[in-house]
Protein backbone atom coordinates (compact mmCIF):
# COMPACT_ATOMS: atom_id res chain seq x y z
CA UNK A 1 36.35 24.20 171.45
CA UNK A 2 32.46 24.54 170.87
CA UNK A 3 30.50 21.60 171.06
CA UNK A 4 28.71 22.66 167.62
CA UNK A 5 32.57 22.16 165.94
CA UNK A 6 32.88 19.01 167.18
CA UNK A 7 30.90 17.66 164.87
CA UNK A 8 31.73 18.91 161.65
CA UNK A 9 30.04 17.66 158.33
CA UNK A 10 30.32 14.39 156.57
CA UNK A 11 29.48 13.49 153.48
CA UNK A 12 28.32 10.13 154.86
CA UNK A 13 26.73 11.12 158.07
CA UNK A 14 23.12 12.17 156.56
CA UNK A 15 22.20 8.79 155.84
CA UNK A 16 23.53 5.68 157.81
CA UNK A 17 22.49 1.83 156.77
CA UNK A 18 21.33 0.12 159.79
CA UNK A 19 20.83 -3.03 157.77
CA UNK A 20 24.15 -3.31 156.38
CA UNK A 21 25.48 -3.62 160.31
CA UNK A 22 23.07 -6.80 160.97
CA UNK A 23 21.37 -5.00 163.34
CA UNK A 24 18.49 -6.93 164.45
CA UNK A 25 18.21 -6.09 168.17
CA UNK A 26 16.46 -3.07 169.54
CA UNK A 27 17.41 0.21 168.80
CA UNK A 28 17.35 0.99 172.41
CA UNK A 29 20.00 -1.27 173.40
CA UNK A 30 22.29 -0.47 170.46
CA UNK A 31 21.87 3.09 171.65
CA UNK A 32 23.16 1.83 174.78
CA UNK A 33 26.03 -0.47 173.23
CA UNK A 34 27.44 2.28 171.06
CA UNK A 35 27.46 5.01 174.26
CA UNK A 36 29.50 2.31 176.12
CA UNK A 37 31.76 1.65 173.23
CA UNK A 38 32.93 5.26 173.01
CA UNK A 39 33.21 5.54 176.71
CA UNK A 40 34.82 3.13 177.22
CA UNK A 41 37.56 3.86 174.08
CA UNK A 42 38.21 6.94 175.60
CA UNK A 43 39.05 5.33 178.51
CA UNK A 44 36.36 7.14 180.99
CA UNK A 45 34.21 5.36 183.69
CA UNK A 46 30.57 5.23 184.19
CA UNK A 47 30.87 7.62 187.33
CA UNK A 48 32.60 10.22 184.69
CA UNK A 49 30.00 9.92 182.04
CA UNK A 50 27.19 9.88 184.76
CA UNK A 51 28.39 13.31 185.70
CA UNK A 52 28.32 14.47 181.86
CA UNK A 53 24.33 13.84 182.14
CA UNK A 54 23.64 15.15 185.67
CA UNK A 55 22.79 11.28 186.71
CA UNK A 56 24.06 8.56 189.19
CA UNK A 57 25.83 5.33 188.14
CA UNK A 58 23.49 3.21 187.68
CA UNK A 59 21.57 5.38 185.28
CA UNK A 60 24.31 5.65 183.36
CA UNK A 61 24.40 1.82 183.30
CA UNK A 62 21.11 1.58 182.68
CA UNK A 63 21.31 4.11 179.59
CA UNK A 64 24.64 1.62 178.46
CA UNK A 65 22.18 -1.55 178.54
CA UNK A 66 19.33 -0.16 176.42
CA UNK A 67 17.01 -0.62 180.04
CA UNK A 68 16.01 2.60 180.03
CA UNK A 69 14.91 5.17 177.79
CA UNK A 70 17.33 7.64 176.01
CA UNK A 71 16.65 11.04 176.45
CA UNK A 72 17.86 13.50 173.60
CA UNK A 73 19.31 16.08 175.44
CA UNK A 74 21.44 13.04 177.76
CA UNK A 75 22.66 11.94 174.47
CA UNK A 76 23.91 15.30 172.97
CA UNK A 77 25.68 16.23 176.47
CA UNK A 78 27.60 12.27 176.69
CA UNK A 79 28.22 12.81 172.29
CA UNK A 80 30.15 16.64 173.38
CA UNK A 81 31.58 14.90 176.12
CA UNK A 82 33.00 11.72 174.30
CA UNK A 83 34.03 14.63 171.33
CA UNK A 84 31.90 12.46 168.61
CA UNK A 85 32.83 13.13 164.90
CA UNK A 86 29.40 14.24 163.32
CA UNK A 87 29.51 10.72 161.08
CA UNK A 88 29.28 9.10 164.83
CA UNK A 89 26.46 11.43 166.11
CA UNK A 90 24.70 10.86 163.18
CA UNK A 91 24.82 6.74 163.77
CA UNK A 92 23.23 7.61 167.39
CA UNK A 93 20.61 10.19 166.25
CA UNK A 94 19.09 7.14 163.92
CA UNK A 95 19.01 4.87 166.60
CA UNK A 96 17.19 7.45 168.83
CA UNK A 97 15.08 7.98 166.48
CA UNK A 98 14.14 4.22 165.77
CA UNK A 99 14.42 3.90 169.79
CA UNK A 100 11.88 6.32 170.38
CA UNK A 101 9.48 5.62 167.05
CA UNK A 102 9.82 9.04 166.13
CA UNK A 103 10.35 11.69 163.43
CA UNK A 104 14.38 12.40 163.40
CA UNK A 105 13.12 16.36 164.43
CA UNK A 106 11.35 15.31 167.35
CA UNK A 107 14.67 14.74 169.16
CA UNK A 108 15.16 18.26 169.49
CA UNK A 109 12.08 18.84 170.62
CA UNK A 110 13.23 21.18 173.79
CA UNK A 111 15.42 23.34 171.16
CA UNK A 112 12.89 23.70 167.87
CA UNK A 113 9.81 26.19 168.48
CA UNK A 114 6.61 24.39 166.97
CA UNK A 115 6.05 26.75 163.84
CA UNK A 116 9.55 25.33 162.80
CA UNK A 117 8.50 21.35 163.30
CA UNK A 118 6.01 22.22 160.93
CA UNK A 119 7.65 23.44 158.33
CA UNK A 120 10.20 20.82 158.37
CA UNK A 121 7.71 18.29 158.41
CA UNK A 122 5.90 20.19 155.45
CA UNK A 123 9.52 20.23 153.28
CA UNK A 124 9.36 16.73 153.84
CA UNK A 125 5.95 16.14 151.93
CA UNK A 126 6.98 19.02 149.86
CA UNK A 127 6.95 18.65 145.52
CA UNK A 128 8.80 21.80 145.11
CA UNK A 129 10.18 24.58 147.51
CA UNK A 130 10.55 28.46 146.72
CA UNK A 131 12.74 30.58 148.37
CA UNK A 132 13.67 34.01 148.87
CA UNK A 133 15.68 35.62 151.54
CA UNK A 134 17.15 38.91 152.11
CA UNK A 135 19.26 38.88 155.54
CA UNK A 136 20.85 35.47 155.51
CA UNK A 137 21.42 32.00 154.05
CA UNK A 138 18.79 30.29 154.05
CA UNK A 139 18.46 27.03 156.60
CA UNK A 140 18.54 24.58 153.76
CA UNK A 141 21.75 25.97 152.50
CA UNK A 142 23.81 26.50 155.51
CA UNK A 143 27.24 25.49 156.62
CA UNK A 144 27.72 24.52 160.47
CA UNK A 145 29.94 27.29 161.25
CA UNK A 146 27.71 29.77 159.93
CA UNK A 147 24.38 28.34 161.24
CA UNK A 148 26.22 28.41 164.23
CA UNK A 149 27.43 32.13 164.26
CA UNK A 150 23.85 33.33 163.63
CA UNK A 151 22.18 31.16 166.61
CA UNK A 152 24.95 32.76 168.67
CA UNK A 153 23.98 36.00 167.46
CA UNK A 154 20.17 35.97 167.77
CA UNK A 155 20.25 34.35 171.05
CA UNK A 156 19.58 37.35 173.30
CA UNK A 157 20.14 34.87 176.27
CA UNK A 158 22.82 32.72 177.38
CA UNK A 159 22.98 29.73 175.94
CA UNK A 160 24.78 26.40 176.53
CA UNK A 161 27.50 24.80 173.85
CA UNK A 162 25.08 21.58 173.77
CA UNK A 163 22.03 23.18 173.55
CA UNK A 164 24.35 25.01 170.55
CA UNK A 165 25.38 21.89 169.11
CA UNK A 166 22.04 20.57 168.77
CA UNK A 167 20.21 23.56 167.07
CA UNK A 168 23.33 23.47 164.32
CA UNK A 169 22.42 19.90 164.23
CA UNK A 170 18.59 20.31 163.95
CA UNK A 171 19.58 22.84 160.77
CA UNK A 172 22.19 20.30 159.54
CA UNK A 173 19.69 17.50 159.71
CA UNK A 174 17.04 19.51 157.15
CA UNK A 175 19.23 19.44 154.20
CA UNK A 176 18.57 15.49 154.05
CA UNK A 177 16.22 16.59 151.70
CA UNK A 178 19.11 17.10 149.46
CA UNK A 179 19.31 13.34 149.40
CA UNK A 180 15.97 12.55 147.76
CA UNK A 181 14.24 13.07 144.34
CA UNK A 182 11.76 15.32 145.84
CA UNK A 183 11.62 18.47 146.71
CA UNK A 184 12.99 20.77 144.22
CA UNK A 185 14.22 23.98 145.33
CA UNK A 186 14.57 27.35 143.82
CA UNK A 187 16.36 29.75 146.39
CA UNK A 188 16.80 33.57 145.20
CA UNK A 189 18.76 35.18 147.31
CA UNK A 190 19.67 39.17 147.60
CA UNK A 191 23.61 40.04 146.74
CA UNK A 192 23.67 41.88 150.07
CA UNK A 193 23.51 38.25 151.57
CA UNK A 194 26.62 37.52 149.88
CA UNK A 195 28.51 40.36 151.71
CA UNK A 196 26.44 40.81 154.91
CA UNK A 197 29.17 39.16 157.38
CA UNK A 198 27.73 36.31 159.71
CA UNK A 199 30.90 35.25 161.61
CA UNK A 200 34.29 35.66 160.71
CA UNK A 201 35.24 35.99 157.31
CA UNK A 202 36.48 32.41 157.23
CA UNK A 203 33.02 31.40 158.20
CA UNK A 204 31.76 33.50 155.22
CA UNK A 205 34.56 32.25 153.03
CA UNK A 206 33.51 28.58 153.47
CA UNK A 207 29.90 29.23 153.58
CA UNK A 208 30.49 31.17 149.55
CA UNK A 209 32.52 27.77 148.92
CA UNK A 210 29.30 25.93 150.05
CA UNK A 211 26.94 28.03 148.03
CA UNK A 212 29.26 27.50 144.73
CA UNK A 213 28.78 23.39 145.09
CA UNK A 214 25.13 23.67 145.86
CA UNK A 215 24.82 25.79 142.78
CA UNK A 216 26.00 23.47 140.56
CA UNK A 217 23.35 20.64 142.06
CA UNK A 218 20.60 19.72 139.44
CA UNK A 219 18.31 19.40 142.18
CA UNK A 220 18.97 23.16 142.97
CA UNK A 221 17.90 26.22 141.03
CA UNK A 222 20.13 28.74 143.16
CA UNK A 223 19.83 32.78 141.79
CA UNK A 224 21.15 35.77 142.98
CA UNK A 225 19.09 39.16 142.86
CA UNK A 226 21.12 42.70 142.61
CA UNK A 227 20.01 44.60 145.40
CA UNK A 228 19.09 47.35 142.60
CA UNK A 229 16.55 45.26 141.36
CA UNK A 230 12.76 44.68 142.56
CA UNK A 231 12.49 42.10 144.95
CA UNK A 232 10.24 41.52 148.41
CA UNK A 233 11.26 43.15 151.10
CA UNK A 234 11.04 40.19 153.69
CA UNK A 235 11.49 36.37 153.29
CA UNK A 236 9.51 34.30 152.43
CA UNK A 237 9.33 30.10 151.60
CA UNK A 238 6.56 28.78 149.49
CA UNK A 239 6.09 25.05 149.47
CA UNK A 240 4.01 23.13 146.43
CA UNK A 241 2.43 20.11 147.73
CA UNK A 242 1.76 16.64 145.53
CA UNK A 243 -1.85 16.72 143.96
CA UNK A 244 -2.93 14.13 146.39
CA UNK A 245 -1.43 16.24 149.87
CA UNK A 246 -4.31 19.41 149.61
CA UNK A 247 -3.12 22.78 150.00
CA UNK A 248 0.36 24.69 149.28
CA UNK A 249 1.49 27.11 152.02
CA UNK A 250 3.79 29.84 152.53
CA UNK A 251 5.67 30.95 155.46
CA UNK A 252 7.09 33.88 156.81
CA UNK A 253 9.50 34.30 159.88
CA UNK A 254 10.22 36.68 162.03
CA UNK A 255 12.00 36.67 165.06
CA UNK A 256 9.78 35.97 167.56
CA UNK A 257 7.85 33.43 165.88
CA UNK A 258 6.02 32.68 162.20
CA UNK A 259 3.17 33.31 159.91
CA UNK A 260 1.77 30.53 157.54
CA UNK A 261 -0.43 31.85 154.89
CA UNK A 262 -3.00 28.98 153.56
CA UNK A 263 -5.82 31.41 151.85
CA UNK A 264 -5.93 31.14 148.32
CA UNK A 265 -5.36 34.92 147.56
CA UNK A 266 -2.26 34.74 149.97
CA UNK A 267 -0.79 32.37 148.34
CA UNK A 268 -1.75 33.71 145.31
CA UNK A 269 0.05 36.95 145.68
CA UNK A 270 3.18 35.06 147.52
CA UNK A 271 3.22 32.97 144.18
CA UNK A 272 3.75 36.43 142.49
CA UNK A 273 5.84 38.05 144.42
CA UNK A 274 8.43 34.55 144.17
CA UNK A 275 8.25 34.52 140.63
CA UNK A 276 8.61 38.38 139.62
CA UNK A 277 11.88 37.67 142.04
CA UNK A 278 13.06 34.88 140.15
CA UNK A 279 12.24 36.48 136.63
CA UNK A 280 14.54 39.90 138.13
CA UNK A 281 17.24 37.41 139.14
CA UNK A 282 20.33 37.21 137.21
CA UNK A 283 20.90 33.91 135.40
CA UNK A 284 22.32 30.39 137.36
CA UNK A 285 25.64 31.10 135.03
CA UNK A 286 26.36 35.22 136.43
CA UNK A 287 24.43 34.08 139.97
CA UNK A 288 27.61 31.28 139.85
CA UNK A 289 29.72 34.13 139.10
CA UNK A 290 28.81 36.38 141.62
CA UNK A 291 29.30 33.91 144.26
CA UNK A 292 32.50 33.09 142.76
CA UNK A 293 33.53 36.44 143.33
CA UNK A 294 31.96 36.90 147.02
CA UNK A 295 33.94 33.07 147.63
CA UNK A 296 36.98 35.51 146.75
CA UNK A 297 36.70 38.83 148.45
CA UNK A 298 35.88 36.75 151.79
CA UNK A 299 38.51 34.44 151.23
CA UNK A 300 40.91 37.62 150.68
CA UNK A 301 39.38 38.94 154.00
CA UNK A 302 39.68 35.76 155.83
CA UNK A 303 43.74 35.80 154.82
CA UNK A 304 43.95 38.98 156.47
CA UNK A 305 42.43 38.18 159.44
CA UNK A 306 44.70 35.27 160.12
């Protein structure tokens, strides 16, 4: 089984209450506590799990006693190798993060290109997000089994089922946003991403089922454009700052990297472009309805396939 679905999503595993555990001690060594407790539950030794990181014994130990310092990637590879639920992983990714005084993204530093830390920094401080995309679902509004289908399709080299696992979690770990007042988020997105397969159709099936509950969210103004209307003809993401954070942006990706555009007559224009897309959208009741009937056809598909 992939590492990326062993850690499927839980409603409760976005947010995790350190407080209401009495935790008082450092992060560090409850890092090391909870490694040790699911080693040791699954019965394995120290000289087992030291092999899971590429490390001796005693590092091992010293990772279990919160003496040394907790490398991302050595967590991932012991969480695939224990088979952690994603409510578990997502206890240990907190306490990395407090370990290591750090933003939550900065733990997967080795697997997240810098134009992306940006942005997901800026959706943090964001008032109100724009979308529109054209080819896929956008990052924000993924399920794990379809994030995961396109990372194994883009990558053009091999990649390993940890280093797998963790970009799904990276993408997972963005839709905390969900979670908080701010930012609202209008995502237009072309028909053809409804029926452009990404996986098997019981990826797509579920990821239509995902779409239909997110489109229902207050927080989320989700449209769907007919691909015989005018829309852009590449993605874009426009983000609206607070007045007292200067400057919006928009950004653009491609696949070897991304453009932010920060001039005034850029943005301008982007600003356009967005909301002559959203005004040639259908409304949020026939965009529900056309994902209703996508949620259908792939879930038709996905009974043949079986």
């Amino acid at each position: 089984m992939a590492a990326a679905r062993h850690w499927q999503s839980d409603p409760e595993s976005s947010v995790v209450d350190l407080s209401s555990a009495g935790v008082e001690r450092p992060a560090a060594q409850l890092l090391g506590e909870e490694l040790r407790r699911h080693r040791e539950r699954r019965g394995l030794t120290l000289e087992a799990a030291s092999r899971a990181i590429r490390g001796s014994t005693s590092k091992m130990s010293r990772l279990e006693r919160g003496e040394s310092p907790a490398k991302p990637r050595d967590v991932y590879d012991l969480a695939t190798f224990y088979g952690l639920s994603r409510q578990d992983l997502g206890f240990l990714e907190q306490l990395l993060a407090q370990a290591s005084n750090s933003e939550w993204y900065e733990r997967f530093a080795d697997v997240t290109p810098s134009f992306l830390k940006r942005l997901i920094r800026m959706e943090g401080r964001a008032e109100e997000i724009t979308i529109f995309e054209n080819q896929v679902v956008p990052g924000l509004l993924q399920t794990e089994r379809y994030a995961e289908a396109l990372i194994r399709m883009m990558e053009a080299n091999p990649v390993s089922e940890a280093e797998i696992a963790r970009i799904v979690a990276l993408r997972m770990g963005r839709q905390m946003i969900f979670g908080q007042d701010l930012p609202r988020i209008t995502a237009v997105l072309d028909e053809t991403v409804l029926q452009r397969r990404r996986g098997s159709a019981d990826v797509m099936r579920e990821q239509m089922e995902h779409l239909l509950t997110a489109a229902r969210m207050p927080k989320l103004n989700l449209r769907i454009i007919s691909k015989d209307a005018v829309s852009p003809p590449m993605a874009i993401t426009y983000l609206q700052f607070p007045d007292h954070v200067p400057g919006d942006l928009a950004y653009l990706e491609n696949i070897e990297g991304a453009t932010y555009a920060t001039k005034q007559r850029s943005l301008d224009n982007y600003r356009k472009v967005l909301s002559d897309a959203r005004d040639n959208a259908l409304g949020r009741d026939d965009s529900i309805k056309e994902i209703e009937r996508a949620a259908e056809e792939w879930a038709k598909r996905a009974a043949q396939e079986r």
